[in-house]
Protein backbone atom coordinates (compact mmCIF):
# COMPACT_ATOMS: atom_id res chain seq x y z
CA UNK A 1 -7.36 -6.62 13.18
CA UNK A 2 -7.08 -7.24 9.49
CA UNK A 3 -5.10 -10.49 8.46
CA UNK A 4 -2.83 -9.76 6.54
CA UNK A 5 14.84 1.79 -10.46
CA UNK A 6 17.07 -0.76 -9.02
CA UNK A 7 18.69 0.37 -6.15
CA UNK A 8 21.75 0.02 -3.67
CA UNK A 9 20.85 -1.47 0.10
CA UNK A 10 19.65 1.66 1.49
CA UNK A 11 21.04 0.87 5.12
CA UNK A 12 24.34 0.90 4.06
CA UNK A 13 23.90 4.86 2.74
CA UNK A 14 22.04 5.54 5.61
CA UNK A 15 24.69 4.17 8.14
CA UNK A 16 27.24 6.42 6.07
CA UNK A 17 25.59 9.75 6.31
CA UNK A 18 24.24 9.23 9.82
CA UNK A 19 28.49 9.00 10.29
CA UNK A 20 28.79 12.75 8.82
CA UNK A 21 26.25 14.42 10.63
CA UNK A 22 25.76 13.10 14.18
CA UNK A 23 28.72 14.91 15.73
CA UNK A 24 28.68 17.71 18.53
CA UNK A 25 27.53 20.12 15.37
CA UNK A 26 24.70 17.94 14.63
CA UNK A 27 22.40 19.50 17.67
CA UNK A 28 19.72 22.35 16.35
CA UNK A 29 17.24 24.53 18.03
CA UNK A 30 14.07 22.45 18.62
CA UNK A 31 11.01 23.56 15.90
CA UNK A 32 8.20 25.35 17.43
CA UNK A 33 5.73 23.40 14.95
CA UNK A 34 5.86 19.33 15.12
CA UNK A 35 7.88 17.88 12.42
CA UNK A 36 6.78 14.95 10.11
CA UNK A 37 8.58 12.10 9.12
CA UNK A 38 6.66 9.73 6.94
CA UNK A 39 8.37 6.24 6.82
CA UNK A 40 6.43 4.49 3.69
CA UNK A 41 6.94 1.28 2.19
CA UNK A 42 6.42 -0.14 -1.50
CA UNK A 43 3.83 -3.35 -0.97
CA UNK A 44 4.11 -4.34 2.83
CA UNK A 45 0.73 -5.63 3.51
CA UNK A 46 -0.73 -5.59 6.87
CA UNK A 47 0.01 -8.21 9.30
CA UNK A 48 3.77 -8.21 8.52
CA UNK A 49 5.19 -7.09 11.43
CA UNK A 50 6.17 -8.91 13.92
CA UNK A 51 4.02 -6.51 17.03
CA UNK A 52 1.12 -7.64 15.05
CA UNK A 53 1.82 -11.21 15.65
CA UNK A 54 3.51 -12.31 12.51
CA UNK A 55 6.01 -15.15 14.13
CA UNK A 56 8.74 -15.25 11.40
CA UNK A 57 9.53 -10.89 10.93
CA UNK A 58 10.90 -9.11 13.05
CA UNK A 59 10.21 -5.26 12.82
CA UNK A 60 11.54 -3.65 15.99
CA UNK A 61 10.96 0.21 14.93
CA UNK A 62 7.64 -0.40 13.83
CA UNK A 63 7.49 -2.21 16.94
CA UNK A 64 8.31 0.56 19.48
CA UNK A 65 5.98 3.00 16.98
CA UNK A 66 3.50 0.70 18.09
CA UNK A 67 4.30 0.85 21.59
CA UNK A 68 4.97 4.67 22.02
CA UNK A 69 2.05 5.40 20.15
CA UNK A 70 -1.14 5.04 18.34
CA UNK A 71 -2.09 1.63 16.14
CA UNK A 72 -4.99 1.86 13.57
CA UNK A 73 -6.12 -1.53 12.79
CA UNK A 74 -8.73 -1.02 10.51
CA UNK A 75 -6.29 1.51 8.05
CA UNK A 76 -6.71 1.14 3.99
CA UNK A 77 -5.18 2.93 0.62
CA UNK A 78 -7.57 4.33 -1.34
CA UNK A 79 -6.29 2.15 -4.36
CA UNK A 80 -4.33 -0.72 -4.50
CA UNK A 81 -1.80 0.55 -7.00
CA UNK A 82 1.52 2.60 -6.19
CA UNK A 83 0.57 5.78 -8.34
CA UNK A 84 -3.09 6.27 -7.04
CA UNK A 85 -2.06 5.29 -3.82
CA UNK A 86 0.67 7.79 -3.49
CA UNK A 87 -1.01 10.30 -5.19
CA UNK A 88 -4.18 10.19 -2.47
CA UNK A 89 -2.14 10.95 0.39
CA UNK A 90 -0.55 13.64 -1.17
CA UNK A 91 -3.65 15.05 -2.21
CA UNK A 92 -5.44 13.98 0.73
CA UNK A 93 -8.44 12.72 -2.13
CA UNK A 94 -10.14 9.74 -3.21
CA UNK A 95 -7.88 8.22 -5.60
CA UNK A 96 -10.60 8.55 -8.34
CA UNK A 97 -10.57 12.38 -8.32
CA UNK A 98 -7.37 12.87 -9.24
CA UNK A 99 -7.82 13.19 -13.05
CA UNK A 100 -5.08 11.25 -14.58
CA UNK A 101 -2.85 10.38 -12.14
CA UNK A 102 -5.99 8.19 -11.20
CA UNK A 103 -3.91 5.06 -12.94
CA UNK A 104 -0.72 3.96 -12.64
CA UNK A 105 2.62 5.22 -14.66
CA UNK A 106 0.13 9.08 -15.61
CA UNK A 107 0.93 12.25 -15.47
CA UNK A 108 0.40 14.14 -11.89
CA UNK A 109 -1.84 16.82 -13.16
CA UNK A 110 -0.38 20.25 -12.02
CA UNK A 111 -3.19 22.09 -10.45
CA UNK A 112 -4.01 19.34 -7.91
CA UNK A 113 -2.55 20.99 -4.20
CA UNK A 114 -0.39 18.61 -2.16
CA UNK A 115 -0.17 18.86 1.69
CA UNK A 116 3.92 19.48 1.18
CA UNK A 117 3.59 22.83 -0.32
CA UNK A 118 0.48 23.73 1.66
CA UNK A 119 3.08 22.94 4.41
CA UNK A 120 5.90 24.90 2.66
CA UNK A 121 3.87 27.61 1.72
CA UNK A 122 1.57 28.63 4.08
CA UNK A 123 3.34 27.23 7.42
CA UNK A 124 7.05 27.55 6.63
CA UNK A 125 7.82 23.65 6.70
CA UNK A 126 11.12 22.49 4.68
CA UNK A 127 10.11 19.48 2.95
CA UNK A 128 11.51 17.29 0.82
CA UNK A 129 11.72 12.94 0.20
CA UNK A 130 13.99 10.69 -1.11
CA UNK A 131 13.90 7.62 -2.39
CA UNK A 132 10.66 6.99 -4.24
CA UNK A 133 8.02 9.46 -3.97
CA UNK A 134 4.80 9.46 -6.13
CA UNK A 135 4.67 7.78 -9.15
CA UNK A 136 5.98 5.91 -10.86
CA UNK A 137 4.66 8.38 -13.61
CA UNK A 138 5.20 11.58 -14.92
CA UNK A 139 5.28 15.09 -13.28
CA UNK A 140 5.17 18.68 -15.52
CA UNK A 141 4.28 22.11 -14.58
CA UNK A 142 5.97 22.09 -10.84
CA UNK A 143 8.67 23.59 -9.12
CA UNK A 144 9.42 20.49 -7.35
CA UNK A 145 8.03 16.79 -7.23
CA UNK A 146 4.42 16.24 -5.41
CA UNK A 147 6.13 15.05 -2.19
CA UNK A 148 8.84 17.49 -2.04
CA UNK A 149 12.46 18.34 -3.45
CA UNK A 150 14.96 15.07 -4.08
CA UNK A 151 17.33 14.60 -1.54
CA UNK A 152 20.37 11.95 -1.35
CA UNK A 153 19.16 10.80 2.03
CA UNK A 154 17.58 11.56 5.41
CA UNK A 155 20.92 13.46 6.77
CA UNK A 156 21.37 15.08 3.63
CA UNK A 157 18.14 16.95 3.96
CA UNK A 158 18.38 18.04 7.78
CA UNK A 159 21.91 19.66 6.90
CA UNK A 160 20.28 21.64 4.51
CA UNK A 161 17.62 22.30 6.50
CA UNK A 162 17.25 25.97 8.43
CA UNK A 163 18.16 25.79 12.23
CA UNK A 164 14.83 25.52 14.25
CA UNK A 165 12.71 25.20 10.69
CA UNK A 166 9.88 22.47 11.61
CA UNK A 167 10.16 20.10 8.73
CA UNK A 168 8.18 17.33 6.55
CA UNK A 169 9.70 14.18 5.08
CA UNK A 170 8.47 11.67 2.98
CA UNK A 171 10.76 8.29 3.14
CA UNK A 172 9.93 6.06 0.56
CA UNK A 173 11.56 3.08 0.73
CA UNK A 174 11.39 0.73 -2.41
CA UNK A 175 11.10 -2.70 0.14
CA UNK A 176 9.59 -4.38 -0.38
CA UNK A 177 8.83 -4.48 -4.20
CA UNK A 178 9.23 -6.52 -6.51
CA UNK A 179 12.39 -6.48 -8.64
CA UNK A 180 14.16 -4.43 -6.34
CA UNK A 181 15.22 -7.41 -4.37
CA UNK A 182 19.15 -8.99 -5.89
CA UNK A 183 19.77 -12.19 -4.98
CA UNK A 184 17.40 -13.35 -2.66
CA UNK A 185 18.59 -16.11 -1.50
CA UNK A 186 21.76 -14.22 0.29
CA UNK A 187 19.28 -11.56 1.46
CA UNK A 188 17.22 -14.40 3.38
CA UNK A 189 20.10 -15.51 4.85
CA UNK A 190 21.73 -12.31 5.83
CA UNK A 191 18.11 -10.91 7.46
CA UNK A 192 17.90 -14.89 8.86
CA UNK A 193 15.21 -15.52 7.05
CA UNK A 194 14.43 -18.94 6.61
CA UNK A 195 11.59 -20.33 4.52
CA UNK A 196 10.67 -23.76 6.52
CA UNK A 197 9.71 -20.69 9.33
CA UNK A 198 7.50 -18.47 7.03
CA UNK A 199 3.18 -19.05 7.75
CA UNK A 200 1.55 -19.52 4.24
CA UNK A 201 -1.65 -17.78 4.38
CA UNK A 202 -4.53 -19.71 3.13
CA UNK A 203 -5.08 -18.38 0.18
CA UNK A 204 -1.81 -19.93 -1.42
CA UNK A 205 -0.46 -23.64 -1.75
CA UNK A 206 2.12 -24.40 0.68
CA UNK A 207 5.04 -25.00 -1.63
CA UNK A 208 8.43 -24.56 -1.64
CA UNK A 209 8.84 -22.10 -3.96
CA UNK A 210 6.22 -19.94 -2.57
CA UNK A 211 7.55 -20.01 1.00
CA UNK A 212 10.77 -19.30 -0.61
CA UNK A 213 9.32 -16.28 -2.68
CA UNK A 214 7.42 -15.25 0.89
CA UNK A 215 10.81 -15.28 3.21
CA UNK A 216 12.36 -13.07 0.25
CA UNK A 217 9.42 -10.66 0.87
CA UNK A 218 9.90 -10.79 4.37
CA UNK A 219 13.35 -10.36 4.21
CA UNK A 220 12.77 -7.12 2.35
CA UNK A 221 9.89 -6.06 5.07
CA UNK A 222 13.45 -6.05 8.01
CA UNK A 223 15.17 -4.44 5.40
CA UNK A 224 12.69 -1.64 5.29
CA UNK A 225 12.28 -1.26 9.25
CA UNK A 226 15.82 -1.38 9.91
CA UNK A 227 16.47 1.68 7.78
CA UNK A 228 13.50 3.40 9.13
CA UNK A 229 14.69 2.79 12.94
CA UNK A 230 17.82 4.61 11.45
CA UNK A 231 16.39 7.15 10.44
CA UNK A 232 14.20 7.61 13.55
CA UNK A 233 17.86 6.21 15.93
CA UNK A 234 19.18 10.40 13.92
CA UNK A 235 16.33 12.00 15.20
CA UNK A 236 17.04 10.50 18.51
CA UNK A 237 20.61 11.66 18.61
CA UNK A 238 19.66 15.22 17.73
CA UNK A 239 17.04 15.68 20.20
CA UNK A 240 14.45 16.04 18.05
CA UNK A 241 12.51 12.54 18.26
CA UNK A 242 9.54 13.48 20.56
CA UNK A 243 8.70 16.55 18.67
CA UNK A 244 8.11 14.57 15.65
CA UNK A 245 5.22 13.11 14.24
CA UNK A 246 6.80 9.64 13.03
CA UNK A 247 3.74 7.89 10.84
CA UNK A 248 4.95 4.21 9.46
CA UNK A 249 2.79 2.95 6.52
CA UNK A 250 2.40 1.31 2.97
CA UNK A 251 1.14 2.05 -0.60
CA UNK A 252 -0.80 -0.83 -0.43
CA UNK A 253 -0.68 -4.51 0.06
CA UNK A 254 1.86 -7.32 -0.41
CA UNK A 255 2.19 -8.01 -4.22
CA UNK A 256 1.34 -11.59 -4.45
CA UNK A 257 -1.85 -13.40 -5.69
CA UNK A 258 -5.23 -11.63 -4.30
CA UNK A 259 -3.06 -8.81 -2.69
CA UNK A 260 -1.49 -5.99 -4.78
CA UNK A 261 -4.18 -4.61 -7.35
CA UNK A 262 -7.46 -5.92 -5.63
CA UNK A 263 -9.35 -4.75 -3.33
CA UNK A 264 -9.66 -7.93 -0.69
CA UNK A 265 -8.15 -6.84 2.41
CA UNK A 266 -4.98 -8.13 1.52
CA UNK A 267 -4.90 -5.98 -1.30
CA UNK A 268 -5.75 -2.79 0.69
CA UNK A 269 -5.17 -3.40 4.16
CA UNK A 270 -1.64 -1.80 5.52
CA UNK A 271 -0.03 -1.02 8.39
CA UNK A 272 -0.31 2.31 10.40
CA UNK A 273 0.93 3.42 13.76
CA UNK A 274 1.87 6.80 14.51
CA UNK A 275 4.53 7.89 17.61
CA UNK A 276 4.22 11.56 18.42
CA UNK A 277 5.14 12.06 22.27
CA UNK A 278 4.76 15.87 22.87
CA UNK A 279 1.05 15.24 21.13
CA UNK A 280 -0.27 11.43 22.23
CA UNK A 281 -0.60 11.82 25.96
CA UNK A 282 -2.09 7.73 26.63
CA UNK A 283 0.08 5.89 23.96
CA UNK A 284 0.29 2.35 23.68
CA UNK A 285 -3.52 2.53 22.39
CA UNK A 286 -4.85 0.71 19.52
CA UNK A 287 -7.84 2.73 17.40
CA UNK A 288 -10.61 0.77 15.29
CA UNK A 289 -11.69 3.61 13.74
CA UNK A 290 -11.86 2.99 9.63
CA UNK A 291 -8.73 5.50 8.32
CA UNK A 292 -8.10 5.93 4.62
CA UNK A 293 -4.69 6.78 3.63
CA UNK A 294 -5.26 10.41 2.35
CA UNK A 295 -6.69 11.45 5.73
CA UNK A 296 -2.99 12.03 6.63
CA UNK A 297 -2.87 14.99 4.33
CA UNK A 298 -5.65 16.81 6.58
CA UNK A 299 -4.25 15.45 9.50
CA UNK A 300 -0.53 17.21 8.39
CA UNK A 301 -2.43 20.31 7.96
CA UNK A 302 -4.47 20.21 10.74
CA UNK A 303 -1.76 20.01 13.19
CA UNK A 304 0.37 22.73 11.40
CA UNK A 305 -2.50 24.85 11.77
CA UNK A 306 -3.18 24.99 7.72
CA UNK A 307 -6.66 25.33 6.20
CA UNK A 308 -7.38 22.31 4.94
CA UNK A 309 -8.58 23.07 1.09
CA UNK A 310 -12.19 22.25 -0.09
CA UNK A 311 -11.12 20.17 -2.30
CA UNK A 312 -9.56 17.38 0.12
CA UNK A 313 -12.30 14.73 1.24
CA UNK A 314 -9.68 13.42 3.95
CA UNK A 315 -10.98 13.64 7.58
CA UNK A 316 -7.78 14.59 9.87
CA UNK A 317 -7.25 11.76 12.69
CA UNK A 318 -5.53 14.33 14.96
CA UNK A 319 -8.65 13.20 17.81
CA UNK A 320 -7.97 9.40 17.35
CA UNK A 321 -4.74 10.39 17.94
CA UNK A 322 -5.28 12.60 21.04
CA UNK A 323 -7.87 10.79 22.59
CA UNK A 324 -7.29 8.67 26.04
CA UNK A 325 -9.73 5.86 24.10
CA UNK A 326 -8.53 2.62 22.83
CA UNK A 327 -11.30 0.95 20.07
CA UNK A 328 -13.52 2.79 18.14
CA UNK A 329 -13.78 6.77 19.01
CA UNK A 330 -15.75 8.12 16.08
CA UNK A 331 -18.62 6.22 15.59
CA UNK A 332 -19.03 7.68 12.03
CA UNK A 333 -15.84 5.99 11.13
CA UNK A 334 -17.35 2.78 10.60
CA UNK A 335 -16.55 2.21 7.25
CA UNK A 336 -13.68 2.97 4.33
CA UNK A 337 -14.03 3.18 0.25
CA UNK A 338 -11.56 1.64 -2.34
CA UNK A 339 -11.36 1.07 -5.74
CA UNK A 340 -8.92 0.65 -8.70
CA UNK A 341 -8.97 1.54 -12.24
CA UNK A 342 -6.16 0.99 -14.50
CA UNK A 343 -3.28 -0.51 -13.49
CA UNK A 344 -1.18 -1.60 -16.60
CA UNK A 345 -2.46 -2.09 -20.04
CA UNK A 346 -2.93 -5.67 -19.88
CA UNK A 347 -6.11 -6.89 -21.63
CA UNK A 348 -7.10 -8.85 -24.43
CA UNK A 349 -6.06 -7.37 -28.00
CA UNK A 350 -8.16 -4.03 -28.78
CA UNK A 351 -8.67 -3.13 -25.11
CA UNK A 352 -5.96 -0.52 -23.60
CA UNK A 353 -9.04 -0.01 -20.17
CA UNK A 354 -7.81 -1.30 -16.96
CA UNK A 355 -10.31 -3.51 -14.85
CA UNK A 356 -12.07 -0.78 -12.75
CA UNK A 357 -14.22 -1.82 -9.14
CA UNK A 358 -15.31 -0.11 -6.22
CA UNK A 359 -15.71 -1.58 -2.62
CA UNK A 360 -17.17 -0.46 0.54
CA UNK A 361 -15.38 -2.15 3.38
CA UNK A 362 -17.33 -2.26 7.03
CA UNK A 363 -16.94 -3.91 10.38
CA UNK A 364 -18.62 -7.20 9.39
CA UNK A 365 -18.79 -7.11 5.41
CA UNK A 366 -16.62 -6.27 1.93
CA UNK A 367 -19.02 -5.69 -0.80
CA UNK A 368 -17.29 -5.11 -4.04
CA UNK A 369 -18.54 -3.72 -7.40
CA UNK A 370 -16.37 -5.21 -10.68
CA UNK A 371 -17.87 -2.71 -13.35
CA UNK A 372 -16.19 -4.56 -16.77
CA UNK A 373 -16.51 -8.34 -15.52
CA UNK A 374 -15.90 -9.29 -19.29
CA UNK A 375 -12.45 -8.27 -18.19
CA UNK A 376 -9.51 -10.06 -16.96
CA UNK A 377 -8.83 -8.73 -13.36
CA UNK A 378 -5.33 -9.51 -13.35
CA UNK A 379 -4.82 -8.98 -16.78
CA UNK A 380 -4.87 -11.38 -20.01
CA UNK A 381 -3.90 -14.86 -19.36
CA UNK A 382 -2.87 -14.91 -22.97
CA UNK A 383 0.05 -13.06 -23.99
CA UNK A 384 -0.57 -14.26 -27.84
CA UNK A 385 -3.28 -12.33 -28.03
CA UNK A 386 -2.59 -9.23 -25.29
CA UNK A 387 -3.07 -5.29 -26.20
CA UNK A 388 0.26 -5.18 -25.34
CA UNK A 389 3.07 -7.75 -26.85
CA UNK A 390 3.98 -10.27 -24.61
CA UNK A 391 1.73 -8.74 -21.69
CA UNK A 392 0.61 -11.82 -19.45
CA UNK A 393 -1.33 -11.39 -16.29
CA UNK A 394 -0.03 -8.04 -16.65
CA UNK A 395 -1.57 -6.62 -13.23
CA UNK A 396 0.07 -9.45 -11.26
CA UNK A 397 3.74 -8.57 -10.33
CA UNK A 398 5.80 -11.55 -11.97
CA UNK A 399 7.39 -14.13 -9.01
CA UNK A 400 7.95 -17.50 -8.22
CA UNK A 401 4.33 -17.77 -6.67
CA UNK A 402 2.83 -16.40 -9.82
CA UNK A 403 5.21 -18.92 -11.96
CA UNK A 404 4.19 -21.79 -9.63
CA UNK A 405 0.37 -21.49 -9.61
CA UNK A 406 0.34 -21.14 -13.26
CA UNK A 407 2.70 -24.00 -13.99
CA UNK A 408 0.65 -26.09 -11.69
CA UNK A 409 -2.85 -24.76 -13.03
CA UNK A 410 -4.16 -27.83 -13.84
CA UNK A 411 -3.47 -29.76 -10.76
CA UNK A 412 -6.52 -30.45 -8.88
CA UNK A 413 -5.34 -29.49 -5.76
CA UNK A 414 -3.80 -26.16 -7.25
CA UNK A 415 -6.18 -25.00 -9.60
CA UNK A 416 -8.75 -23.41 -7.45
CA UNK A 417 -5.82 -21.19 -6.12
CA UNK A 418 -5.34 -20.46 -9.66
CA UNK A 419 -8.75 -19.73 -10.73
CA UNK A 420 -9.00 -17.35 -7.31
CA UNK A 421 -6.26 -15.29 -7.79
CA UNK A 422 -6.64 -14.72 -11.82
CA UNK A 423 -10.00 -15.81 -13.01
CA UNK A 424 -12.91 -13.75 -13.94
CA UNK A 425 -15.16 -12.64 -11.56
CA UNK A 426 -18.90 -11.35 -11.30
CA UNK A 427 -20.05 -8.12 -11.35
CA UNK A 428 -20.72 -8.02 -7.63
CA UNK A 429 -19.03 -9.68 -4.99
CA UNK A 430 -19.80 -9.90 -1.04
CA UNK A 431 -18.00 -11.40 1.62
CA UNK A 432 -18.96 -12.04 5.69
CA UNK A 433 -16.00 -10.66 7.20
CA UNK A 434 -16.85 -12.57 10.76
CA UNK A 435 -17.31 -16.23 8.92
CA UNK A 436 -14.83 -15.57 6.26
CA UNK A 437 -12.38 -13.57 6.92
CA UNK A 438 -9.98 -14.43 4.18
CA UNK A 439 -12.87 -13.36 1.99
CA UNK A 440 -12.70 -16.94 -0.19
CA UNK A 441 -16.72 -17.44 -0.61
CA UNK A 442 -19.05 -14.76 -2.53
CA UNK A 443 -22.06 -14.63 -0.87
CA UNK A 444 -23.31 -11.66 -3.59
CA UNK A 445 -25.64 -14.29 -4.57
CA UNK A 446 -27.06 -15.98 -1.74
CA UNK A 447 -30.77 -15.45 -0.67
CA UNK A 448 -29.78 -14.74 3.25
CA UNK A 449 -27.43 -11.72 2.19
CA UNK A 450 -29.91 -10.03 -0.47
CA UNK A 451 -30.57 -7.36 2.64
CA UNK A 452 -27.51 -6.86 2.88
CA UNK A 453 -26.02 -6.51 -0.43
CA UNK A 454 -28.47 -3.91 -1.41
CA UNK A 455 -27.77 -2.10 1.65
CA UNK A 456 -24.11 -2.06 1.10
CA UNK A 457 -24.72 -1.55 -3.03
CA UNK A 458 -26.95 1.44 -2.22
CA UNK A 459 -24.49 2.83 0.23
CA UNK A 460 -21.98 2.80 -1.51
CA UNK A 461 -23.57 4.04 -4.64
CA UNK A 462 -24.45 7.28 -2.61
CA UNK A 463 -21.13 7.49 -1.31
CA UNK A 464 -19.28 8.26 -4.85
CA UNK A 465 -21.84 9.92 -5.89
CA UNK A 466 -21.59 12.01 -2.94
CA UNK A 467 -17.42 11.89 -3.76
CA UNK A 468 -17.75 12.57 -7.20
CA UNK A 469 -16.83 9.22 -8.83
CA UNK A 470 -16.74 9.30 -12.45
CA UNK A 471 -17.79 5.74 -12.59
CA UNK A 472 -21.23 6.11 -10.54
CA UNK A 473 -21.62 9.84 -12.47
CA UNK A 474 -21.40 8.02 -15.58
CA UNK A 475 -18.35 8.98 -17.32
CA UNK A 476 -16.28 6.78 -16.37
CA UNK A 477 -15.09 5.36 -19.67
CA UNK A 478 -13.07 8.33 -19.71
CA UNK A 479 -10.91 6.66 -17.00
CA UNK A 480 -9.53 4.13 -19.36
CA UNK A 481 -8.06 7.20 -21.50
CA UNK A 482 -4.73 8.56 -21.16
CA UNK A 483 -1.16 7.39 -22.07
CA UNK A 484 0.12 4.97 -20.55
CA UNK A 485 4.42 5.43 -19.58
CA UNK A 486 5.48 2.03 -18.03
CA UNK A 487 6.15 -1.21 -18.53
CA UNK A 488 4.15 -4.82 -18.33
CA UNK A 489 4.87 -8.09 -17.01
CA UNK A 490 5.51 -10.39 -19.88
CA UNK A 491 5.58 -14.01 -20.66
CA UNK A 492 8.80 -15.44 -19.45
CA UNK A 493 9.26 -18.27 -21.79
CA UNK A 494 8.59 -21.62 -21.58
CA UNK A 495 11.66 -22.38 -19.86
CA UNK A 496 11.52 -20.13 -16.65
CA UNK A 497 7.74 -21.98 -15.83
CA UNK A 498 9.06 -25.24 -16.57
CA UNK A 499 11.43 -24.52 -13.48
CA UNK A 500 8.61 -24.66 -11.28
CA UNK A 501 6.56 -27.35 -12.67
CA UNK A 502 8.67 -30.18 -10.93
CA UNK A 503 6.93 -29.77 -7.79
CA UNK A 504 4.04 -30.24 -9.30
CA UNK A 505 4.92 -34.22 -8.92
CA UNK A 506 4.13 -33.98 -5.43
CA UNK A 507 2.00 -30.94 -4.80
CA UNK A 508 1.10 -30.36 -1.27
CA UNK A 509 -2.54 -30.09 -0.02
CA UNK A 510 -4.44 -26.75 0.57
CA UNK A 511 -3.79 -25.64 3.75
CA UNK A 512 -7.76 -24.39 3.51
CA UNK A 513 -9.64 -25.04 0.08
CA UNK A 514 -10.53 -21.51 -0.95
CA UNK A 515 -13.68 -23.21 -2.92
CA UNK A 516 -15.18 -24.77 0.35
């Protein structure tokens, strides 16, 4: 197992349309075709859930998804980024062929197929999401957004729906992102969250203002599963629970240093577990087979008995998910490719590229290509001199962690958390999963890994070649091109760090020195 547009409290507009539409009328002639309902969240890395031993979360409908069905503990985006991300599993592609909509806050470019209308079109599914779909970014040339028509809510979208019409829908929560969150404080207490209870991983100090920044997180992660075990309590009510497929995932990773934007497997690793009664027959099972993200689209289309287009290089898991087997069932699935390209324009002055890498990620290694190294992989620590005015660490998600560790940066004790999470890095990086599994210590460079690296540099070479990767076909300079729509996170002033540099009198000790 893997460690680990402002909005109104979506519970509260759940809990009021569930009241309209669960009456005696509410009942409708069961689909002949499974329906989908895709519960996704915005950051939740894996680990976060309280079935997967976290001690301070409690997620009881991911829980009893875990329980009724099928958990993939080896399950990874195909970039760490929301608009990549999103835009694989629609496409059911490696994030890098997707043209534009390759980096974040692009255009979706219109003649890519998405498993919705494949759905729609050639299997008579209504579809439709709410919430936030793909993106953020722009969309032109379509009748209706990549992962189906808007709808208000969940019970909006069955009323419209045709009786006995198998549908597909795409939930996309906004927990639990950044700057989504109001006053965190009351939302801690309200979701009893306390921050004394929360487990800093090792990879951050254990400090008061992180803990408090981590229970806020946290409390967004109930947030999120209590509105998805609403959603799935209106299935329930309508008899239509056990012939649905109910899949419970993430973009990618928790957005706090190391996680959201690289490729370690806090970055990439998320949760999966998919509940499908009339289809699992030995649930309760937990698969080690590698999944990527997109493979949902061909598993969607495989079980709706849809071609699945050329074009898609997902692999369907519809036999890890029918199998009796618990561990790994496909031996070929023994490894998973990731990568990121741009993510905000957030380098040094007279550089609008992004910080492109590739990784291979296997049973007992992470190797990890950084093709610009020159560049900042978090984005310009210097916001007097960024591309972009203002723009500071501009792939790093502005929060209290962030504030502290750079308001600390010179501490000796802080520091190397500091340099970890936004320093340079090399151009190749390698990490032994079984002695390090935080992936803290590059090993790219030691003598008793060169096997090894050039094994896993070669493979995965071949393996975007194979996949078409601009980057290993040489034009991949053309990634960095393209307008950019969104914004950066800027310098907050002077002030706001100052805030967080009286702890700094008395900062704790590493709970695990990162540089040991």
């Amino acid at each position: 197992m893997k460690s680990t547009i402002p909005t109104v409290t979506l519970a509260l507009g759940v809990g009021i349309a569930l009241a309209c539409a669960t009456g005696p009328a509410a009942a409708e002639t069961p689909s002949p075709k499974p329906n989908i309902l895709f519960l996704f969240a915005d950051d939740w890395g894996d680990g976060h859930a309280s079935v997967l031993g976290d001690p301070t979360v409690k997620t009881p409908a991911f829980d009893r998804v875990v329980r009724e069905g099928v958990l993939f503990s080896n399950a990874y985006v195909s970039s760490p980024s929301c608009t990549p991300s999103r835009g694989s599993i629609l496409a059911g592609q490696h994030f890098w062929r997707l043209g534009t909509a390759a980096n974040l806050w692009s255009v979706f470019p219109e003649h890519l197929p998405v498993y919705p209308d494949l759905l729609a079109e050639k299997a008579g599914y209504f579809t439709g999401h709410t919430r936030k779909g793909w993106g953020p970014g722009r969309v032109a040339g379509r009748d209706a957004p990549p992962a189906g028509p808007r709808f208000a809510n969940f019970a909006e979208f069955l009323e419209q729906r045709p009786d006995g019409q198998p549908f597909c829908f795409w939930f996309g929560s906004q927990d639990p992102h950044r700057g989504v969150r109001g006053n965190g404080a009351a939302l801690r207490e309200s979701m009893g969250i306390d921050p004394d209870d929360v487990v800093v991983p090792p990879m951050l100090p254990d400090a008061p203002a992180v803990r408090e920044d981590i229970a806020e997180y946290y409390a967004q992660v109930q947030r999120f599963d209590t509105d998805a075990g609403e959603l799935m309590r209106l299935l329930e009510e309508r008899g239509e629970l056990d012939n649905t497929i109910v899949v419970f995932s993430s973009d990618h990773g928790w957005s706090f240093p190391r996680g959201k934007t690289n490729l370690y497997d806090v970055g990439v690793g998320v949760p999966l577990a998919v509940r499908w009664p009339d289809g699992i027959s030995t649930p309760g099972r937990t698969v080690t087979d590698f999944v990527s993200l997109p493979d949902l689209a061909a598993t969607f289309l495989e079980v709706a008995g849809v071609e699945v287009p050329e074009e898609m290089t997902a692999r369907s898991i519809l036999p890890q998910l029918t199998s009796d087997a618990d561990g790994r069932i496909d031996p070929t699935r023994d490894h998973v490719l990731t990568g990121r390209e741009r993510h905000t324009v957030a380098q040094d002055q007279g550089n609008s590229g992004g910080y492109p890498m590739r990784a291979i990620r296997t049973d007992g290694f992470l190797y990890i290509r950084n093709h610009k190294p020159d560049r900042w992989p978090e984005g310009t620590p210097h916001h007097e001199r960024a591309h972009t005015e203002n723009a500071w660490l501009g792939d790093a998600d502005n929060g209290q962690t962030k504030y502290y560790l750079w308001a600390n940066r010179d501490h000796p004790d802080i520091q190397p958390f500091f340099d970890m999470a936004y320093g340079k890095r090399p151009a190749e990086e390698l990490y032994d999963i079984e002695k390090d599994p935080h992936q803290f210590h590059n090993v790219a460079e030691d003598p008793d890994y060169a096997e090894v690296r050039r094994e896993l540099a070669g493979r995965l070479a071949q393996a975007l070649r194979e996949a078409g990767d601009p980057r290993e076909l040489g034009d991949g300079d053309r990634m960095d091109e393209g307008e950019y729509f969104g914004g950066i996170p800027t310098w907050p002033g002077q002030e706001v760090i100052d805030r967080y540099r009286q702890e700094s009198q008395t900062p704790p000790p590493p709970a695990e020195d990162p540089t040991r």
